[in-house]
Protein backbone atom coordinates (compact mmCIF):
# COMPACT_ATOMS: atom_id res chain seq x y z
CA UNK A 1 0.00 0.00 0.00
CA UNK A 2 1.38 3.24 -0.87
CA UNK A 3 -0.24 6.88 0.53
CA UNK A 4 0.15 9.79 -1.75
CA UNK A 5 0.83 12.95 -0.59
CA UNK A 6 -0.29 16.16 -2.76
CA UNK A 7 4.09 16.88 -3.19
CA UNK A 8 3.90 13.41 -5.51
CA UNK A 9 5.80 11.85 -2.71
CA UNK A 10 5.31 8.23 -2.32
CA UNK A 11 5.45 6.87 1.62
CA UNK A 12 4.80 3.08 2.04
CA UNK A 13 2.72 1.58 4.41
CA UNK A 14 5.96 -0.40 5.18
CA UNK A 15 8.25 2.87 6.14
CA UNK A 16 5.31 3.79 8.39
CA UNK A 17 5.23 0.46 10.81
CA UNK A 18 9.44 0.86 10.57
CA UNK A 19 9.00 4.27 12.14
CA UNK A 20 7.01 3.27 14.69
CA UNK A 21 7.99 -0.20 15.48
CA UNK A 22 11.98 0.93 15.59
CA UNK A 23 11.67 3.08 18.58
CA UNK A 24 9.73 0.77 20.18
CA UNK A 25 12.15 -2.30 19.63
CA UNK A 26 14.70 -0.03 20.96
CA UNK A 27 12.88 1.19 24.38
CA UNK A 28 12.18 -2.58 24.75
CA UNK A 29 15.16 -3.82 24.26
CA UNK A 30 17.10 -1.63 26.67
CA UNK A 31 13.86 -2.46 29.65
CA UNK A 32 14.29 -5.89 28.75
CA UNK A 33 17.55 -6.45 30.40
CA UNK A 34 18.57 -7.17 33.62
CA UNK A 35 21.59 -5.07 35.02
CA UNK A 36 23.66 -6.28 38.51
CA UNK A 37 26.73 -4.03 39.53
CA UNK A 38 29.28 -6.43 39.71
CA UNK A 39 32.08 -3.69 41.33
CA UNK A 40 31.54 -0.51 43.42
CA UNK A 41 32.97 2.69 41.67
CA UNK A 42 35.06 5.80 42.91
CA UNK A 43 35.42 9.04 42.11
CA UNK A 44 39.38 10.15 40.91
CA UNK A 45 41.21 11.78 44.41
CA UNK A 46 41.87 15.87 42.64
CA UNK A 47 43.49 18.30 44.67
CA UNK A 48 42.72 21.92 43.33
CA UNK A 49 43.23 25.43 44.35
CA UNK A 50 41.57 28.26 42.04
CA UNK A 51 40.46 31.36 42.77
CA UNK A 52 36.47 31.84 41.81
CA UNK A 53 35.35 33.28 38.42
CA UNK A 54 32.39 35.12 37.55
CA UNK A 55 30.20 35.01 35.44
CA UNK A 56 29.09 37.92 32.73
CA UNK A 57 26.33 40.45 33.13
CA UNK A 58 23.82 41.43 30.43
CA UNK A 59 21.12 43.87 30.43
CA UNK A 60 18.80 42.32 27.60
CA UNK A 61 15.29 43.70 26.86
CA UNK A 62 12.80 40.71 24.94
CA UNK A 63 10.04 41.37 23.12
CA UNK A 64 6.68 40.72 24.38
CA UNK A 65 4.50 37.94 22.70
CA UNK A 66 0.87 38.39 22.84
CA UNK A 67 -1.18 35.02 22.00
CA UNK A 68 -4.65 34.44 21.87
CA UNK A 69 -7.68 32.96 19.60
CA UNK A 70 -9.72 33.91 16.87
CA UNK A 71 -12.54 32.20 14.85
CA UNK A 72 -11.64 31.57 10.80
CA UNK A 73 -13.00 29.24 8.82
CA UNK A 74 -10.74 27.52 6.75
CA UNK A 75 -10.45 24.13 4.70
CA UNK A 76 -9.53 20.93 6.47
CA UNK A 77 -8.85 17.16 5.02
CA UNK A 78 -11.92 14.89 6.22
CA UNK A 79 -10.40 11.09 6.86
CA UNK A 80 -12.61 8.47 5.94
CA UNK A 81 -11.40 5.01 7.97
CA UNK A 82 -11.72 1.88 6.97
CA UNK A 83 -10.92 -1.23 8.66
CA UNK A 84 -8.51 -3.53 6.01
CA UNK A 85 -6.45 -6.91 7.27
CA UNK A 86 -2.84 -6.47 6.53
CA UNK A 87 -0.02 -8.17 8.00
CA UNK A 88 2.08 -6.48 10.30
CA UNK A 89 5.57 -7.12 11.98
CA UNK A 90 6.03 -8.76 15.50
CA UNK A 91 8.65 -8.96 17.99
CA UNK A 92 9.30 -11.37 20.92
CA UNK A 93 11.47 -10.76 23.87
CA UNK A 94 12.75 -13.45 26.05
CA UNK A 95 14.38 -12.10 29.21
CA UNK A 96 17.91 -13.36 30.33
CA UNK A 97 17.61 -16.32 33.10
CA UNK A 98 19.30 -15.40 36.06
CA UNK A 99 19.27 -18.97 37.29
CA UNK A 100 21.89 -20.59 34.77
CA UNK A 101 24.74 -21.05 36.64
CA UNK A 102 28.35 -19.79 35.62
């Protein structure tokens, strides 16, 4: 299936579930793992003697936004839906088992 767009660009029905389903492989792989510190970690020992900075001033005068609403009426795209079967990807996780032994 391939949408359309008024610019004569063509965007697949396939780049859509990529864009979606990527980011969401991504956030599941990265909750689907399980983490154990194996060895504590310490800061580096620093001995330093500086004298404090400062920072710059600035005097700096912004312009003032004024927002609000007004009624226009104006043309808008009506979406008709319809329901279509398609097949779609799918992803499985397994989680790591923390009972193998070493």
């Amino acid at each position: 299936m391939t949408i359309q767009s008024k610019d004569k660009t063509n965007f697949s029905f396939k780049t859509a579930v990529a864009t979606v389903a990527a980011p969401a492989i991504a956030v599941a792989m990265l909750a689907g793992c399980d983490i154990d510190k194996t060895q504590d970690g310490e800061m580096p020992t620093v001995d330093v003697d500086v004298k404090a900075g400062a920072l710059p001033k600035y005097d700096v005068d912004v312009v003032e936004v004024k927002a609000g609403m007004k009624k226009e009426t104006i043309m808008v795209p009506e979406v008709k839906m319809v329901e279509k079967e398609v097949s779609v990807p799918t992803v499985g996780f397994e989680m790591p088992d923390n009972d193998k032994p070493e």
